[in-house]
Protein backbone atom coordinates (compact mmCIF):
# COMPACT_ATOMS: atom_id res chain seq x y z
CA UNK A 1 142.12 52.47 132.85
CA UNK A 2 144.71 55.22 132.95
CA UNK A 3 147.98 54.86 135.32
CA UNK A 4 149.64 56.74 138.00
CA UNK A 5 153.54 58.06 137.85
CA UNK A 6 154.44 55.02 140.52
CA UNK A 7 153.29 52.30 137.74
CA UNK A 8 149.72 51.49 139.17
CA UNK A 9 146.42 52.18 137.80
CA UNK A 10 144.33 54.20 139.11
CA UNK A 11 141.49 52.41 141.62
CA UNK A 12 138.14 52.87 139.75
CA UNK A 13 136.50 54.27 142.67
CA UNK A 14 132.91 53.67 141.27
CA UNK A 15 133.35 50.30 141.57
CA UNK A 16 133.59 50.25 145.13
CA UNK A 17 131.27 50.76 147.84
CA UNK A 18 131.34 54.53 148.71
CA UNK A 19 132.76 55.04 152.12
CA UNK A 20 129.55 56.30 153.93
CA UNK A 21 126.70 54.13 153.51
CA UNK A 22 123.83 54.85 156.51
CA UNK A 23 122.23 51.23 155.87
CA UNK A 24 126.04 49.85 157.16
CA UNK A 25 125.60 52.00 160.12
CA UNK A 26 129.05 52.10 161.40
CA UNK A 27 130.23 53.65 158.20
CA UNK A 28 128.90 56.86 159.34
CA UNK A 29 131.11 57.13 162.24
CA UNK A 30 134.62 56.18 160.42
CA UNK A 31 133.72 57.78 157.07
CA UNK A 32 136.00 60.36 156.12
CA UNK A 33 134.73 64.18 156.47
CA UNK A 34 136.62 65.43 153.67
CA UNK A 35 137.71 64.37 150.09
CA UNK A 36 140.44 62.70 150.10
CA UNK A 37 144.04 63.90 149.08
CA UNK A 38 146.17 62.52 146.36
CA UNK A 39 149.69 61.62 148.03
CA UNK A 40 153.02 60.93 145.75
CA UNK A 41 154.05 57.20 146.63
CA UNK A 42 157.38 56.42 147.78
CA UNK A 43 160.01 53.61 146.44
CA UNK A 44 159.60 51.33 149.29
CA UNK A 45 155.53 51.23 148.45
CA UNK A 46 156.34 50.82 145.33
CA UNK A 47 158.68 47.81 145.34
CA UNK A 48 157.66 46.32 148.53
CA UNK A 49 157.08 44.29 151.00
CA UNK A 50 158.71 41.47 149.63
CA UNK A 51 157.30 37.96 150.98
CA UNK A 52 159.25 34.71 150.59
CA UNK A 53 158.16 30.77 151.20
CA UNK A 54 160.40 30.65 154.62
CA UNK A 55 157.74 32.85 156.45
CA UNK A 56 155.29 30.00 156.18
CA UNK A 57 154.64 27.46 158.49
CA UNK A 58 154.07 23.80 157.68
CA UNK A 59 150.43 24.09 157.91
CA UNK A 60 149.36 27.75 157.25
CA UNK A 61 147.51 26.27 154.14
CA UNK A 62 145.34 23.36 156.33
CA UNK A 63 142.87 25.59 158.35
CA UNK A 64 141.86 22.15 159.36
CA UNK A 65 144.62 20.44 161.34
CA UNK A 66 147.05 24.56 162.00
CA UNK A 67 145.15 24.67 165.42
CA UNK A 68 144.38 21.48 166.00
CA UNK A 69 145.54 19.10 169.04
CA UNK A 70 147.36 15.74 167.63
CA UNK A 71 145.20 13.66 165.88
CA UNK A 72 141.92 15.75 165.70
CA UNK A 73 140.46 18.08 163.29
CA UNK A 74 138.18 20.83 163.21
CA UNK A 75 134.62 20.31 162.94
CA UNK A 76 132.58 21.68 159.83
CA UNK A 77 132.39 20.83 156.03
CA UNK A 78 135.98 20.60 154.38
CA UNK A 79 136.22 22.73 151.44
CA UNK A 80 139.14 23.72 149.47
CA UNK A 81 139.49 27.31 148.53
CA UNK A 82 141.57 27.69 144.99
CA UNK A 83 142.19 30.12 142.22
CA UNK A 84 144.67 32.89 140.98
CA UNK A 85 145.88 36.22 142.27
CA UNK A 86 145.65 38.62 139.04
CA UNK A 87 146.31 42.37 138.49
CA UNK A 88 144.22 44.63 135.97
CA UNK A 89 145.85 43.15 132.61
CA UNK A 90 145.09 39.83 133.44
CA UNK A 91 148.64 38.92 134.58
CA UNK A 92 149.59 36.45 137.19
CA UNK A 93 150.78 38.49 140.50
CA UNK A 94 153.70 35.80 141.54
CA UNK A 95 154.65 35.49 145.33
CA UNK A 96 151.87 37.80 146.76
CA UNK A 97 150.99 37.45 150.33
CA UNK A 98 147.51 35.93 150.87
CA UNK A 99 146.32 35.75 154.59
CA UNK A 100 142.65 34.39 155.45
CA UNK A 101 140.49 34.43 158.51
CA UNK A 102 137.05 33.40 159.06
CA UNK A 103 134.20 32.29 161.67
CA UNK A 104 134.19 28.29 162.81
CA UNK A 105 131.28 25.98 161.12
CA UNK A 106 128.61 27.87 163.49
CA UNK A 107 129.20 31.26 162.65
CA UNK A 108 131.49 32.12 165.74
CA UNK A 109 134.83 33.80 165.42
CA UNK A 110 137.78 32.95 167.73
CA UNK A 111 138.02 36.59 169.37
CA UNK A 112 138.05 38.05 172.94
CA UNK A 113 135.35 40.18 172.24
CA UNK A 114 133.03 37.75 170.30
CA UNK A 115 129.65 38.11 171.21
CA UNK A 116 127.79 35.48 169.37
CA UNK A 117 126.54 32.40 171.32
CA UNK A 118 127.19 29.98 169.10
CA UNK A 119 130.42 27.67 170.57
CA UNK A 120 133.86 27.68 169.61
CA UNK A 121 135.86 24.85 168.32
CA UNK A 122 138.49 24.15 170.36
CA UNK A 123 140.53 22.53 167.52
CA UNK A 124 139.83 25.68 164.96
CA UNK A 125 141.61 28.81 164.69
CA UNK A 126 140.42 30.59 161.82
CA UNK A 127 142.91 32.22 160.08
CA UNK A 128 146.00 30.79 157.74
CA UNK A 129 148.22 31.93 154.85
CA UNK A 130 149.44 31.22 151.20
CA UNK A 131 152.31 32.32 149.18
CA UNK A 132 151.25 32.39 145.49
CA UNK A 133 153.37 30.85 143.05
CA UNK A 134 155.01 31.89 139.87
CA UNK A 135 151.58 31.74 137.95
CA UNK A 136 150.00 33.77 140.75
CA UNK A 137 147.91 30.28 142.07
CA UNK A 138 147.20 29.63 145.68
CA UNK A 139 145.02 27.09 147.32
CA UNK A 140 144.44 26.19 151.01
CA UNK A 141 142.07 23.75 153.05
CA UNK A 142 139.43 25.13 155.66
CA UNK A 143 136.26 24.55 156.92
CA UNK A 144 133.10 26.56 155.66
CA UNK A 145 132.00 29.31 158.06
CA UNK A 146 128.83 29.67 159.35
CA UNK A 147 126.28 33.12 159.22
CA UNK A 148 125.96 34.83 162.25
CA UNK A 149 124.56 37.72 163.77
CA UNK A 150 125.92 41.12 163.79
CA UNK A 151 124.30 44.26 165.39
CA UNK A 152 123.99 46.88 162.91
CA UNK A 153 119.81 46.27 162.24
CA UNK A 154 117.07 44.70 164.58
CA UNK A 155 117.87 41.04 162.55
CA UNK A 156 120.72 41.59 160.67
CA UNK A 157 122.89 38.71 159.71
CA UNK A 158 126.26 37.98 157.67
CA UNK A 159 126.17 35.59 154.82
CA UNK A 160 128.69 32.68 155.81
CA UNK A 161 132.41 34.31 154.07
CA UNK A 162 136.18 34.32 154.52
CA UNK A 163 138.20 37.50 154.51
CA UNK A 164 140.78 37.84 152.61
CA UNK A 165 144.01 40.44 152.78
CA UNK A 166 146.62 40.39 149.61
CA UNK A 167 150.01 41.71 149.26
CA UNK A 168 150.51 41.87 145.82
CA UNK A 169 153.74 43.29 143.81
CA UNK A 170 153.80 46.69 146.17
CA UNK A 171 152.14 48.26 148.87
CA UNK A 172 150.15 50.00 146.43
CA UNK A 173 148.37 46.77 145.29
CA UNK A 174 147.34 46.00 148.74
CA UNK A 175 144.06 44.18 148.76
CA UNK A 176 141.47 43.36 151.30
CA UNK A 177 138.18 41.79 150.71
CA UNK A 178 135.91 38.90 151.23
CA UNK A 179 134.59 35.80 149.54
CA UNK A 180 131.09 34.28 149.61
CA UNK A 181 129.26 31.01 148.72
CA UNK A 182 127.90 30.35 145.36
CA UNK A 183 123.80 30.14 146.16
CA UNK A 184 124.27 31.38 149.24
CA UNK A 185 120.60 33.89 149.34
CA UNK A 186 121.86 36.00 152.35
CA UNK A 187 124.25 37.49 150.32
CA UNK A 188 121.83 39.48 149.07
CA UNK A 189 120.13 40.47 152.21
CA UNK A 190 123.69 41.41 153.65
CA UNK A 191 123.57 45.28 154.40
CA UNK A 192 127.18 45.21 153.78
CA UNK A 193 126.99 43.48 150.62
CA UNK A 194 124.41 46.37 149.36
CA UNK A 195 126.92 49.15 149.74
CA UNK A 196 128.73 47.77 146.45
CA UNK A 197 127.39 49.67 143.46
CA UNK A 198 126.40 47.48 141.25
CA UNK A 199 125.36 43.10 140.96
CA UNK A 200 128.33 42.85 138.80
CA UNK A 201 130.96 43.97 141.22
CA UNK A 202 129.48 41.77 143.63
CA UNK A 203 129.35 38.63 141.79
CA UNK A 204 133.06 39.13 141.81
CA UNK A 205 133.10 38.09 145.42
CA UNK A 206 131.39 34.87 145.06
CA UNK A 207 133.37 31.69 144.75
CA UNK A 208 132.01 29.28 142.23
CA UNK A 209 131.69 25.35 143.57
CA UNK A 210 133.71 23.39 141.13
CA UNK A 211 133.13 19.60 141.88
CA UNK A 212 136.28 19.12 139.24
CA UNK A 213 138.63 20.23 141.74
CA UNK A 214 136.40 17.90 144.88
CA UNK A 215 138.47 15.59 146.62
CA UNK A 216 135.75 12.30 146.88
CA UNK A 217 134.78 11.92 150.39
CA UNK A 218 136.82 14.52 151.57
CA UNK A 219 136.24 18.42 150.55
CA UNK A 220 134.24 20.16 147.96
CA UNK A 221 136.27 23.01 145.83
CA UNK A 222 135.40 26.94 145.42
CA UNK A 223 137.48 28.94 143.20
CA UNK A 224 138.01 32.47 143.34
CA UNK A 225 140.14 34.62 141.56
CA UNK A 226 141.50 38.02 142.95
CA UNK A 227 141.99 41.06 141.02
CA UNK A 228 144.73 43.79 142.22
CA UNK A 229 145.31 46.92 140.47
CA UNK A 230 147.50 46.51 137.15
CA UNK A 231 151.06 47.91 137.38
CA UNK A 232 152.55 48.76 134.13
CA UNK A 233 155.30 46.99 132.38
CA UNK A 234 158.91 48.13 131.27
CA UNK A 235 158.78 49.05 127.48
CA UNK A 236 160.84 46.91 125.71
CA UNK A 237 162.62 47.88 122.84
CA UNK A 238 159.87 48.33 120.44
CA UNK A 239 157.16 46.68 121.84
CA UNK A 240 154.81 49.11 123.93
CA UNK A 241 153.04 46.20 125.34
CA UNK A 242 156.48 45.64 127.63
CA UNK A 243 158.10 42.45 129.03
């Protein structure tokens, strides 16, 4: 794990999915032609964006009731989505961004240019947001998504997932990913899943069910913990470990 001049580690670029893959066939078109080019980073990626608790709505967390009409609730099973946002040392990334979006219970995204037939649900939106707090936890209420269809093979499908984009301490830390379903077998039939290099790296993405964390007759619990490249501490005084 060596670091850059800016205070991040270098990505470990073998541990994700090379950016042409022919199997993920529109890869080929938006994969870059040439290698790419190591740019200096500036202060302002550095040391920001800087999010604070007053962006947030009331219910950003509670995919369930944030596009609902008064009184109803969106259809699907209730799960609660929970864990911490780290960086490469293990640390705690306090106050980082985390912004979700995902397909209703059947698989169908609320988009203009959705083409699955599966219906919408009038009182689900789909997408929500979470400011971590000083331990790096978050945690927000949704529905789970559905599979669904996606043209890229004769029968290709997506394994039911939420996305998931993370501002962490800097720009430079700027995450964006997905999260799967422990048991979930289409995960591994996923063409887009098989671009990552290696089982390991992908059982990163999958959120474990912990029935600790179930609310009885109410939601079942995934965690999932989020790893964003380390940024190097401040020496202090004699320690080289830092602050």
């Amino acid at each position: 794990m060596t670091e850059k001049p800016s205070g991040l580690f270098h990505r470990d670029r073998g541990w994700h999915p090379p950016a042409l893959t022919p199997l993920y066939k529109t890869s080929v078109k938006r994969s870059p032609a040439a290698a790419p080019i190591a740019m200096p980073s500036t202060l302002s990626e550095d040391t920001g964006p800087v999010f604070t608790r007053d962006i947030l709505g009331p219910q950003d967390a509670d995919l369930i009731h944030n596009f609902a009409s008064d009184g109803q609730s969106a259809i699907g099973p209730r799960i609660i989505v929970y864990g911490r946002v780290l960086d490469e040392t293990g640390r705690g990334v306090p106050n980082a961004l985390v912004e979700v979006w995902q397909a209703n219970a059947g698989g169908r995204y609320r988009h203009k240019k959705e083409s699955y037939l599966a219906p919408l649900d009038p009182n689900f939106g789909g997408c929500g947001r979470v400011i971590t707090d000083e331990q790096g936890n978050y945690e927000f209420r949704t529905i789970q998504p559905g599979p669904y269809p996606w043209p890229n093979g004769p029968n290709d499908w997506r394994p039911a997932h939420i996305h998931f984009s993370i501002f962490g301490r800097s720009f430079g830390q700027r995450l964006i990913t997905q999260m799967y379903f422990e048991g979930d077998p289409m995960i591994w039939q996923c063409p887009i899943v098989g671009t990552i290099p290696s089982r390991e790296a992908i059982e990163t993405l999958v959120a474990a069910l912990d029935m600790r964390r179930t609310v009885p007759m109410d939601a079942r619990a995934y965690k999932f913990d989020i790893v964003l490249r380390g940024v190097r501490q401040t020496m202090f005084e004699n320690r080289l470990e830092g602050l």
